[in-house]
PDB file of N, CA and C in Angstrom:
ATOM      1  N   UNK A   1       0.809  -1.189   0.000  1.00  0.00           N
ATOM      2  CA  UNK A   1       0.000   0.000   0.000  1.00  0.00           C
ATOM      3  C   UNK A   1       0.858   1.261   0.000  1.00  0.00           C
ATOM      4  N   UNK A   2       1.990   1.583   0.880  1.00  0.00           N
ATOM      5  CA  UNK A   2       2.881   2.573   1.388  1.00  0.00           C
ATOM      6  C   UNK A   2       3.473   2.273   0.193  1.00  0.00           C
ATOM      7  N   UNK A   3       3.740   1.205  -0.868  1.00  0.00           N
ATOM      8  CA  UNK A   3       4.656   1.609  -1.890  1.00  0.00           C
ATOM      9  C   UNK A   3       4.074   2.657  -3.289  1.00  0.00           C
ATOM     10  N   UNK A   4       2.700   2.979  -3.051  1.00  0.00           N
ATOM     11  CA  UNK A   4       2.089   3.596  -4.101  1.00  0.00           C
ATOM     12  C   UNK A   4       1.785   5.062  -4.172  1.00  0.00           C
ATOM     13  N   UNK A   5       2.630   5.604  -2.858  1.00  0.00           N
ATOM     14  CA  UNK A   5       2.711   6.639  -2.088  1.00  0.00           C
ATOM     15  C   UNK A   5       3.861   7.502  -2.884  1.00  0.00           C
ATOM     16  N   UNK A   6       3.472   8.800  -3.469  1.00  0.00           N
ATOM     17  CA  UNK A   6       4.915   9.458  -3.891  1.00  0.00           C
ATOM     18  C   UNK A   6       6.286  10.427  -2.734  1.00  0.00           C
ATOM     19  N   UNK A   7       6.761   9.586  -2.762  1.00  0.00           N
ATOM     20  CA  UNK A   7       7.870   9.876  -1.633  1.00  0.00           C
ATOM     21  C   UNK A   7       8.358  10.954  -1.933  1.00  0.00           C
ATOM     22  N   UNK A   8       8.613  11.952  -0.581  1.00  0.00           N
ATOM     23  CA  UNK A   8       9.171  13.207  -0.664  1.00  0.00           C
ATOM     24  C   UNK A   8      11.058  13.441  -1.324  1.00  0.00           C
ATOM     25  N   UNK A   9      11.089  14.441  -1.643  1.00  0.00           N
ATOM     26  CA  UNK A   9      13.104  14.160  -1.601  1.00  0.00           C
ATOM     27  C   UNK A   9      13.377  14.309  -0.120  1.00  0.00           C
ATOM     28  N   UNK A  10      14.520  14.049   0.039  1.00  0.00           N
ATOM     29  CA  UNK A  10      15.528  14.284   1.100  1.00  0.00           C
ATOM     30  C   UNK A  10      15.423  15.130   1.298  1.00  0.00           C
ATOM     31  N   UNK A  11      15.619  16.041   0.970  1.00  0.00           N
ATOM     32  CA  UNK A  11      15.964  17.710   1.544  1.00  0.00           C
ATOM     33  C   UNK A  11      14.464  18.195   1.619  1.00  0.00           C
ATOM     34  N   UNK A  12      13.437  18.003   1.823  1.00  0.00           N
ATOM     35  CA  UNK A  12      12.137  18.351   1.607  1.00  0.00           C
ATOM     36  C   UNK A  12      12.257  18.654   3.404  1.00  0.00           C
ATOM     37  N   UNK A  13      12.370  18.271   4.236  1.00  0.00           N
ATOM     38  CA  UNK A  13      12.449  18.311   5.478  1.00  0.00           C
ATOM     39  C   UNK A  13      12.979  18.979   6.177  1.00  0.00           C
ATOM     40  N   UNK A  14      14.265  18.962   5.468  1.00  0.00           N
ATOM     41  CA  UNK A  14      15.318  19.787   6.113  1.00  0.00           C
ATOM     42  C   UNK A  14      15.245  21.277   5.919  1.00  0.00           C
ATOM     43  N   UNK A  15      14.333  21.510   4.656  1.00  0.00           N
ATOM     44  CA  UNK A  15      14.229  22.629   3.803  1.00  0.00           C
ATOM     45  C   UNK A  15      13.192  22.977   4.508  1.00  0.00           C
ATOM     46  N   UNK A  16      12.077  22.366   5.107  1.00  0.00           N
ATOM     47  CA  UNK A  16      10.908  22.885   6.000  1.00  0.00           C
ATOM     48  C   UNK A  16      11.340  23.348   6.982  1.00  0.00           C
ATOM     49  N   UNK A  17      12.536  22.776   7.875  1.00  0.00           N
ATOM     50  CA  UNK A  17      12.779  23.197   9.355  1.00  0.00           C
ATOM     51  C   UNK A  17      13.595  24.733   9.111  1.00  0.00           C
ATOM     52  N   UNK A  18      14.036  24.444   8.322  1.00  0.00           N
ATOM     53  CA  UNK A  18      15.285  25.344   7.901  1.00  0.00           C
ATOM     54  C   UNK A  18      14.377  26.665   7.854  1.00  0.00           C
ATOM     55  N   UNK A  19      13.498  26.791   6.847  1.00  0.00           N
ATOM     56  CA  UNK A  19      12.665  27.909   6.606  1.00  0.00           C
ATOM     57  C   UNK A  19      11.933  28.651   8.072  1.00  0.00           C
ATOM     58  N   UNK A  20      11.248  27.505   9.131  1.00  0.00           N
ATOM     59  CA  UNK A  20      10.501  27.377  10.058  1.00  0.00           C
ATOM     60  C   UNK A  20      11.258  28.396  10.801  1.00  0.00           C
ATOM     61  N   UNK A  21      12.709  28.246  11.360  1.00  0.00           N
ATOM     62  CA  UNK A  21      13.565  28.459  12.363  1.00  0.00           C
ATOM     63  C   UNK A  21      14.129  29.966  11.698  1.00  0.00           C
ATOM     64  N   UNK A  22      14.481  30.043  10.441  1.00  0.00           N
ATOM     65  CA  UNK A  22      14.968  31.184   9.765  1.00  0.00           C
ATOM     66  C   UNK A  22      13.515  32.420  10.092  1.00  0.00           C
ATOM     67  N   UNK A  23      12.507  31.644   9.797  1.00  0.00           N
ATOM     68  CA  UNK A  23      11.342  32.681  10.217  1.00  0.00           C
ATOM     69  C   UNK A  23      11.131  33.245  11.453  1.00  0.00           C
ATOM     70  N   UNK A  24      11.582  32.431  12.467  1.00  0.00           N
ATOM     71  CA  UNK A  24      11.789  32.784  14.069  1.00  0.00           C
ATOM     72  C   UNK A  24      12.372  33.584  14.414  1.00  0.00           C
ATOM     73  N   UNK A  25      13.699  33.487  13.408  1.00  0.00           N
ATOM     74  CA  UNK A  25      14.674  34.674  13.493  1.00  0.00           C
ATOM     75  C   UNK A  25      14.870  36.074  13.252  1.00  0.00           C
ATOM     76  N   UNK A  26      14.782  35.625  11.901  1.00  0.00           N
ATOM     77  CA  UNK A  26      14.293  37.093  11.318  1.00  0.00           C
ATOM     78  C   UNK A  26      13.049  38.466  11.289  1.00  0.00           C
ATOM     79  N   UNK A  27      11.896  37.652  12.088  1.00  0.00           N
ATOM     80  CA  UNK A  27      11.102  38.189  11.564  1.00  0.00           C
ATOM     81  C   UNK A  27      10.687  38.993  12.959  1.00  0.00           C
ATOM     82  N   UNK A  28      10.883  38.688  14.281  1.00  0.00           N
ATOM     83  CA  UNK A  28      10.977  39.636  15.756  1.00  0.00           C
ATOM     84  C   UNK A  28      12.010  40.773  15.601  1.00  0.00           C
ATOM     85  N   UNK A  29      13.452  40.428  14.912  1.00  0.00           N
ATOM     86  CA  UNK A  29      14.048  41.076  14.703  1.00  0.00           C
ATOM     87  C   UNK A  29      14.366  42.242  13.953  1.00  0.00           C
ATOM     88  N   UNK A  30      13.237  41.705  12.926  1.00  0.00           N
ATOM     89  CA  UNK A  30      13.115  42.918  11.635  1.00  0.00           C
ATOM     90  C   UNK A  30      11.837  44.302  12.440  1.00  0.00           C
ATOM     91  N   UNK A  31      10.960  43.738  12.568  1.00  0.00           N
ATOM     92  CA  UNK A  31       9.912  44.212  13.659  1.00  0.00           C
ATOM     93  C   UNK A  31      10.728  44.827  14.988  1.00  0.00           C
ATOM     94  N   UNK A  32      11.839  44.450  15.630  1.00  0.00           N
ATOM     95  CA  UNK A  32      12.506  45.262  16.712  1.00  0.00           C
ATOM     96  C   UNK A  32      12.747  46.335  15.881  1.00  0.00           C
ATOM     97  N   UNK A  33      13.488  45.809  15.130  1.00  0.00           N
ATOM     98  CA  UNK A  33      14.879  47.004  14.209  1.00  0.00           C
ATOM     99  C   UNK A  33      13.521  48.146  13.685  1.00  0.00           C
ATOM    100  N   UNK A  34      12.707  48.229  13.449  1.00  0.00           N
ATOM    101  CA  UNK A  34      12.252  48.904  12.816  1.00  0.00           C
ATOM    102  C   UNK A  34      11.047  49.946  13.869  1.00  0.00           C
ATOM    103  N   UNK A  35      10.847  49.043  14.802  1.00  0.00           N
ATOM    104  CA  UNK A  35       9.694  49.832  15.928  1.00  0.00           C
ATOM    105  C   UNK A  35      10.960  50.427  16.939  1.00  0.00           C
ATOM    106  N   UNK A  36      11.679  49.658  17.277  1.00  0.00           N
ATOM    107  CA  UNK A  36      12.791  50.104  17.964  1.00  0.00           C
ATOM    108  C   UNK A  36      13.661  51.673  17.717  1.00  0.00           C
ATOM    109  N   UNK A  37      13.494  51.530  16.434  1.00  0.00           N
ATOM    110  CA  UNK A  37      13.951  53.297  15.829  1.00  0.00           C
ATOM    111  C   UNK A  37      13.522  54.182  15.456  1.00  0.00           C
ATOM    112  N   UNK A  38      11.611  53.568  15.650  1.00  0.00           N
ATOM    113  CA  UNK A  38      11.259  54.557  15.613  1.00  0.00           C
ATOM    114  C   UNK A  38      10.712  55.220  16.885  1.00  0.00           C
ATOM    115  N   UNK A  39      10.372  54.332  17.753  1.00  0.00           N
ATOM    116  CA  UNK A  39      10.167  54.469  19.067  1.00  0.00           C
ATOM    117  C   UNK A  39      11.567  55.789  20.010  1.00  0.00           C
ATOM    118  N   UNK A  40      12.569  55.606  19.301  1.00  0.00           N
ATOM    119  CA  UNK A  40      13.608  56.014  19.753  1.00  0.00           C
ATOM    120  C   UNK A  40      13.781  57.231  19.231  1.00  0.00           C
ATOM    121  N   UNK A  41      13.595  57.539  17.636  1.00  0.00           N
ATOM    122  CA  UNK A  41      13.683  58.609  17.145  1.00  0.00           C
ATOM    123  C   UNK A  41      12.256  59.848  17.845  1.00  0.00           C
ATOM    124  N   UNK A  42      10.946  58.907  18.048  1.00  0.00           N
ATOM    125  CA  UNK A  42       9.423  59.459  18.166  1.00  0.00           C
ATOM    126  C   UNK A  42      10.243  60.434  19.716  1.00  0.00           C
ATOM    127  N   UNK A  43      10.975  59.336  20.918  1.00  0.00           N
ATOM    128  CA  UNK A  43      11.030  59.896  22.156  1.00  0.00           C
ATOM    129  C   UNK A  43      12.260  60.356  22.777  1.00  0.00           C
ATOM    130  N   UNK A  44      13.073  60.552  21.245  1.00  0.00           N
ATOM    131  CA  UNK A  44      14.384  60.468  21.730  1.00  0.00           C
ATOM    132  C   UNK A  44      14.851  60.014  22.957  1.00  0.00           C
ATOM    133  N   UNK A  45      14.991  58.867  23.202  1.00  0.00           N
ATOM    134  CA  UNK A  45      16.001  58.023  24.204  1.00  0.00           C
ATOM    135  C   UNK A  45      16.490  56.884  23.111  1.00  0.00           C
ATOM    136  N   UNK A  46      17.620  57.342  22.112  1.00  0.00           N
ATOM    137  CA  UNK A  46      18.319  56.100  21.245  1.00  0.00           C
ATOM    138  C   UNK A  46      19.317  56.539  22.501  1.00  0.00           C
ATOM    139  N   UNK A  47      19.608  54.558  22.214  1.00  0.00           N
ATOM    140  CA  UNK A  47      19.330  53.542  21.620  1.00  0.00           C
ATOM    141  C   UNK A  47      18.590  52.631  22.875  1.00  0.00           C
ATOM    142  N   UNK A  48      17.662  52.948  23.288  1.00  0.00           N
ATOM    143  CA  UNK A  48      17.122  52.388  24.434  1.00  0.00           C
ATOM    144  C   UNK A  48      16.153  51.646  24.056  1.00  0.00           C
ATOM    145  N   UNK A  49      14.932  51.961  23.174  1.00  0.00           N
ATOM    146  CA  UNK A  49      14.013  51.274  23.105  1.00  0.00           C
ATOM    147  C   UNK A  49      14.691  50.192  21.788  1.00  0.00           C
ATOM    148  N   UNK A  50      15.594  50.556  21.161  1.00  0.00           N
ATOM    149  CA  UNK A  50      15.681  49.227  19.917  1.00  0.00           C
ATOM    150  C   UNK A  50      16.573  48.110  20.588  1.00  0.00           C
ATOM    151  N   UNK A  51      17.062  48.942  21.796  1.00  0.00           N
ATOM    152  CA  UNK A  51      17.840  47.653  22.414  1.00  0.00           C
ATOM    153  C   UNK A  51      16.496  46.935  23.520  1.00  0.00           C
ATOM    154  N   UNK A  52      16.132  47.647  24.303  1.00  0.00           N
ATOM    155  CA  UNK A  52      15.076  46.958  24.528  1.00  0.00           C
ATOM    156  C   UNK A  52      14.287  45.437  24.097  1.00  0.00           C
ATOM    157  N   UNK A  53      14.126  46.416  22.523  1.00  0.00           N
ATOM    158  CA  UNK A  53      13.191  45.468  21.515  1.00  0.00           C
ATOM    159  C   UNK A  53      14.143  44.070  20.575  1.00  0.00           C
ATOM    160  N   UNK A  54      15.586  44.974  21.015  1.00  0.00           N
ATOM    161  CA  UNK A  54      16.130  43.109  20.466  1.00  0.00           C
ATOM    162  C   UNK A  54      16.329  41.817  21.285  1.00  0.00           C
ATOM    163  N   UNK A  55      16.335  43.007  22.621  1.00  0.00           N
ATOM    164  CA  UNK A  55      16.720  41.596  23.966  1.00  0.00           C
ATOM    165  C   UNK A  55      15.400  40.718  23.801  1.00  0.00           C
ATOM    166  N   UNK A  56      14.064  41.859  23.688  1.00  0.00           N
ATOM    167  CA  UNK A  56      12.778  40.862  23.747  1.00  0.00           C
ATOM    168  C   UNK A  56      12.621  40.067  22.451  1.00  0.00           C
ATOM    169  N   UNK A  57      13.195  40.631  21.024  1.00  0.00           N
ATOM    170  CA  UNK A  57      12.986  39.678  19.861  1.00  0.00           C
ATOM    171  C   UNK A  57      13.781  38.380  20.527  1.00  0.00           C
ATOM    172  N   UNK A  58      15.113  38.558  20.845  1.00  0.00           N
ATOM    173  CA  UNK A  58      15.735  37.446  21.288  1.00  0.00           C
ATOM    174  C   UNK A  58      15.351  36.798  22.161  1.00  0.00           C
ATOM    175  N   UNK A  59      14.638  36.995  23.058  1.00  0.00           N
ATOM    176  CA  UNK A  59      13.787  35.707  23.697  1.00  0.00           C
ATOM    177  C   UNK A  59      13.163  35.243  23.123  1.00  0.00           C
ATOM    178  N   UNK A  60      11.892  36.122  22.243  1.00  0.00           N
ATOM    179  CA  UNK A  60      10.800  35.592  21.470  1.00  0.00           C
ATOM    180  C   UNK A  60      11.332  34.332  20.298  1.00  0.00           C
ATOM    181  N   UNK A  61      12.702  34.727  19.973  1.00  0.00           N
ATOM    182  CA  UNK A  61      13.287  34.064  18.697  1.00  0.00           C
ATOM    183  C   UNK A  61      13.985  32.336  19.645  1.00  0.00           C
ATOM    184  N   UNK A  62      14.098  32.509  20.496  1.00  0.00           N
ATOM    185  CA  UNK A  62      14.532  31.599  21.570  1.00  0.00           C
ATOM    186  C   UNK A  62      13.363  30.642  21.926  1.00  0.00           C
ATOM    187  N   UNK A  63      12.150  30.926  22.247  1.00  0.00           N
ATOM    188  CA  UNK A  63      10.759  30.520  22.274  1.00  0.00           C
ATOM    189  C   UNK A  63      10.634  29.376  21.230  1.00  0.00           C
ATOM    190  N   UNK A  64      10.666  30.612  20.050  1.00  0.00           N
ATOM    191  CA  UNK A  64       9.903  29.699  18.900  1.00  0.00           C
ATOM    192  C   UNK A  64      11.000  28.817  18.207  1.00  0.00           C
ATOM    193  N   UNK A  65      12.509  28.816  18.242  1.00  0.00           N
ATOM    194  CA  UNK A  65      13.068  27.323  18.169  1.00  0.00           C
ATOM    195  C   UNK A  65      12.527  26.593  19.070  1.00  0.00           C
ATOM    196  N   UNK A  66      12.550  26.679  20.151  1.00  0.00           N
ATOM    197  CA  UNK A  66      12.736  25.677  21.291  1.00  0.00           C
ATOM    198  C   UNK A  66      11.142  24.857  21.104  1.00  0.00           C
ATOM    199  N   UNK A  67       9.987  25.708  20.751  1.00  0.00           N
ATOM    200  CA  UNK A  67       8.992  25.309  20.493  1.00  0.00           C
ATOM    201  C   UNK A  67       9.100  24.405  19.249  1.00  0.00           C
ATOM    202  N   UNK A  68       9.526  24.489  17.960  1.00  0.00           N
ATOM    203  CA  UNK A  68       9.440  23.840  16.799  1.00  0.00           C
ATOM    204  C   UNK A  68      10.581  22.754  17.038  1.00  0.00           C
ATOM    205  N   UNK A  69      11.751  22.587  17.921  1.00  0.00           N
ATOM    206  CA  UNK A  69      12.571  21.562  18.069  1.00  0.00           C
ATOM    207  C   UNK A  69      11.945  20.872  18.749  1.00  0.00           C
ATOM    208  N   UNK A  70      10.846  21.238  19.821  1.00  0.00           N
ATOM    209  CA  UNK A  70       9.944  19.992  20.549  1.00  0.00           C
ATOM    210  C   UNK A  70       9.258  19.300  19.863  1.00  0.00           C
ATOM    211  N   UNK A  71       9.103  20.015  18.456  1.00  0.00           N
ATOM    212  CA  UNK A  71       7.783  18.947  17.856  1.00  0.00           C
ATOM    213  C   UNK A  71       8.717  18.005  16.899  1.00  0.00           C
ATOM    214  N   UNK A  72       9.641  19.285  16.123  1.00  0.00           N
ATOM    215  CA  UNK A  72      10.293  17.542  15.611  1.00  0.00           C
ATOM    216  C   UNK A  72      10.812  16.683  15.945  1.00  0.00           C
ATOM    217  N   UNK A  73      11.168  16.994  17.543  1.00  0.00           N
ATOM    218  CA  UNK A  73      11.875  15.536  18.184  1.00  0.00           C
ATOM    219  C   UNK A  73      10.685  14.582  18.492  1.00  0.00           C
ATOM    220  N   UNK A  74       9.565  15.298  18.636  1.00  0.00           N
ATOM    221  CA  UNK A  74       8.197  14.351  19.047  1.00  0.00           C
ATOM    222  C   UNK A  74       7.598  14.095  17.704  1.00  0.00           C
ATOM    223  N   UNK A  75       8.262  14.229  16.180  1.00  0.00           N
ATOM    224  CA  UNK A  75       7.818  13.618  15.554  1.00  0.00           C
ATOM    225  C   UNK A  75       8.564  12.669  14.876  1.00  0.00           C
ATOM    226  N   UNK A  76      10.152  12.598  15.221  1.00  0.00           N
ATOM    227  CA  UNK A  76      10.857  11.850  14.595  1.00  0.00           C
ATOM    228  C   UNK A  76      11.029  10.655  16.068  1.00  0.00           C
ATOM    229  N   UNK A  77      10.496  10.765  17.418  1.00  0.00           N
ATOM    230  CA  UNK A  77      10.532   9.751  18.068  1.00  0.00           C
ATOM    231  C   UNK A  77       9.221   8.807  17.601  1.00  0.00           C
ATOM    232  N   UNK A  78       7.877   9.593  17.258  1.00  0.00           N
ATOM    233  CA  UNK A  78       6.667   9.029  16.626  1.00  0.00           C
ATOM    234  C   UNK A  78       7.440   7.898  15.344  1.00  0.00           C
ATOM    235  N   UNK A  79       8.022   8.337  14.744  1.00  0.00           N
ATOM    236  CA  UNK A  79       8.264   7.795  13.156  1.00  0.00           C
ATOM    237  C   UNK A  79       9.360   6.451  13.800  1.00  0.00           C
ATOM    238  N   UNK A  80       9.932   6.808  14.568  1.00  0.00           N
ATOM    239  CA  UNK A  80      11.032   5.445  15.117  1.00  0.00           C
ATOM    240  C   UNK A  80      10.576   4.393  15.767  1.00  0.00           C
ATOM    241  N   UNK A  81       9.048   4.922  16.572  1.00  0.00           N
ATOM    242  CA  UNK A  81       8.324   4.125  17.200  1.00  0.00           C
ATOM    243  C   UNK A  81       7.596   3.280  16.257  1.00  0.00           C
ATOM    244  N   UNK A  82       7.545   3.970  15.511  1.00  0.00           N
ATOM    245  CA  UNK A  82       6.418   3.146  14.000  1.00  0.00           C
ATOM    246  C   UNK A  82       7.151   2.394  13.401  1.00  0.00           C
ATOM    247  N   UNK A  83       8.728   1.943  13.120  1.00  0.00           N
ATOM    248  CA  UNK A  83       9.433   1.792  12.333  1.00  0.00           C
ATOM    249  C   UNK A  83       9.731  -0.009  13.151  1.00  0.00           C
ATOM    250  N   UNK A  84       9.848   0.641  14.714  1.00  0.00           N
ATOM    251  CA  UNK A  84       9.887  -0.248  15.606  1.00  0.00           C
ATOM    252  C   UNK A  84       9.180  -1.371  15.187  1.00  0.00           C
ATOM    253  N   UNK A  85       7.882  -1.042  15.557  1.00  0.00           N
ATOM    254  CA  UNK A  85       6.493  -1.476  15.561  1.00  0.00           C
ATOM    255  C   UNK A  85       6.540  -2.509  14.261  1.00  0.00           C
ATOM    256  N   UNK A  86       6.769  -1.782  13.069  1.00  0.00           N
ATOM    257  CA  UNK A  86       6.818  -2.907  11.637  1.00  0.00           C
ATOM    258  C   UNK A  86       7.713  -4.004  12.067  1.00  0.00           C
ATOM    259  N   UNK A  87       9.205  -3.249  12.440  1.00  0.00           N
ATOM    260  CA  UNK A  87      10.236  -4.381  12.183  1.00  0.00           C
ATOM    261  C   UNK A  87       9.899  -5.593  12.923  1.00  0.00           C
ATOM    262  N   UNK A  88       9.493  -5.363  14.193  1.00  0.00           N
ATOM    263  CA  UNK A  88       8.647  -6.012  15.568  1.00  0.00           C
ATOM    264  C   UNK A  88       7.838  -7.059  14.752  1.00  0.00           C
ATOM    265  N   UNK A  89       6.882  -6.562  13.630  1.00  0.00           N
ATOM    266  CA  UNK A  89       5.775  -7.053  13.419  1.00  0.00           C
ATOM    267  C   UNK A  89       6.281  -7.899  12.441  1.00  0.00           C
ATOM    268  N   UNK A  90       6.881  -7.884  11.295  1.00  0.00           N
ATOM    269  CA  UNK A  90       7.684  -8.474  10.397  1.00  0.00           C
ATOM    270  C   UNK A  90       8.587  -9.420  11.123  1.00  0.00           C
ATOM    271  N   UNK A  91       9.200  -9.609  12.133  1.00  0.00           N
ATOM    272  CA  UNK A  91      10.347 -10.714  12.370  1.00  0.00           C
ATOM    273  C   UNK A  91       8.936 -11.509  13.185  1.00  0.00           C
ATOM    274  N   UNK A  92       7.893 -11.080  13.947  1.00  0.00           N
ATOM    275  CA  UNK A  92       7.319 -12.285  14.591  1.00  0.00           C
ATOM    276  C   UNK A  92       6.780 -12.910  13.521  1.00  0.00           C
ATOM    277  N   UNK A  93       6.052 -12.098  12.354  1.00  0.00           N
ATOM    278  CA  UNK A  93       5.324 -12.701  10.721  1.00  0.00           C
ATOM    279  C   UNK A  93       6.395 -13.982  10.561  1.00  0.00           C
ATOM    280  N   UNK A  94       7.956 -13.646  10.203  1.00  0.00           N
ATOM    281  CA  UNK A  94       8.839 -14.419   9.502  1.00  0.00           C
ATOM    282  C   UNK A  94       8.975 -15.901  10.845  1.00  0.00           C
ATOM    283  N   UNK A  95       8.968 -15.559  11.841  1.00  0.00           N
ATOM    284  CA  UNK A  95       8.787 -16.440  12.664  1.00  0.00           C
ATOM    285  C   UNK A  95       7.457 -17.456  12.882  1.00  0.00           C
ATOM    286  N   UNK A  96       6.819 -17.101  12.761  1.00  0.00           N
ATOM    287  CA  UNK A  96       5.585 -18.305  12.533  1.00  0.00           C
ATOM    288  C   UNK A  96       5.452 -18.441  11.502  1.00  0.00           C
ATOM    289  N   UNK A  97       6.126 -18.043  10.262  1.00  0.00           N
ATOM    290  CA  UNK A  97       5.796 -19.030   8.802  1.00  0.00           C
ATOM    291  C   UNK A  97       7.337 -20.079   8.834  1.00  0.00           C
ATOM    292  N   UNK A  98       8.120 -20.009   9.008  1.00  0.00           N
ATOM    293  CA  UNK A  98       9.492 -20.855   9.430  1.00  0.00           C
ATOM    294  C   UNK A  98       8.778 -21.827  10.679  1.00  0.00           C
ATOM    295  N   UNK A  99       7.881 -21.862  11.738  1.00  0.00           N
ATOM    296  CA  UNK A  99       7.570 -22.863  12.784  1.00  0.00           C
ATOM    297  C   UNK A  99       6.497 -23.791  11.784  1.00  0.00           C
ATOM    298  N   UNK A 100       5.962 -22.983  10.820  1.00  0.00           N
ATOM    299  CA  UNK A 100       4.407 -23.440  10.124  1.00  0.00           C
ATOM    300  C   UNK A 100       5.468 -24.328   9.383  1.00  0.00           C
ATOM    301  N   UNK A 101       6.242 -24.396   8.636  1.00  0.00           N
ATOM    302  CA  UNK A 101       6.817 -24.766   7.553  1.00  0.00           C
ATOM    303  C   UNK A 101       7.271 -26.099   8.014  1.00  0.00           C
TER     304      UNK A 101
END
């Protein structure tokens, strides 16, 4: 059944996380850099509020790896457990047709 399935490439995965984590990064940071100077220019106190706003992007950017590395470790322990499970299921199969025989 699973062989009629069109299989992803290799890098299809890596290219998802990659994007996922790059988005974490960049995108609190671009949003600091930009409210941050103006906040600073609006009340003159540079460089206070853009530093402010990178310490907090940098947590926020800290968050959302730590959040998306929880799921793919909880989905690549899911996929090992399943993998388990076949091989498990396949050697007891090969074992009662060798006792039948």
């Amino acid at each position: 059944m699973e062989e009629n399935k069109p299989q992803k490439a290799w890098w299809q995965p890596a290219l998802a996380i990659f994007g996922e984590v790059t988005g974490w990064i960049v995108v609190p940071i671009i949003c600091a850099l930009f409210l941050g100077k103006y906040l600073d220019e609006k009340k003159g106190t540079e460089p206070w509020y853009f530093l402010g706003l990178t310490g907090v992007a940098f947590i926020i950017s800290c968050i959302g790896i730590t959040i998306i590395a929880g799921k793919y470790i909880k989905q690549i322990e899911k996929e090992n457990k399943k993998k388990l499970n076949q091989n498990s299921n396949n050697e007891q199969r090969d074992r009662n047709n060798r006792d039948s025989e």
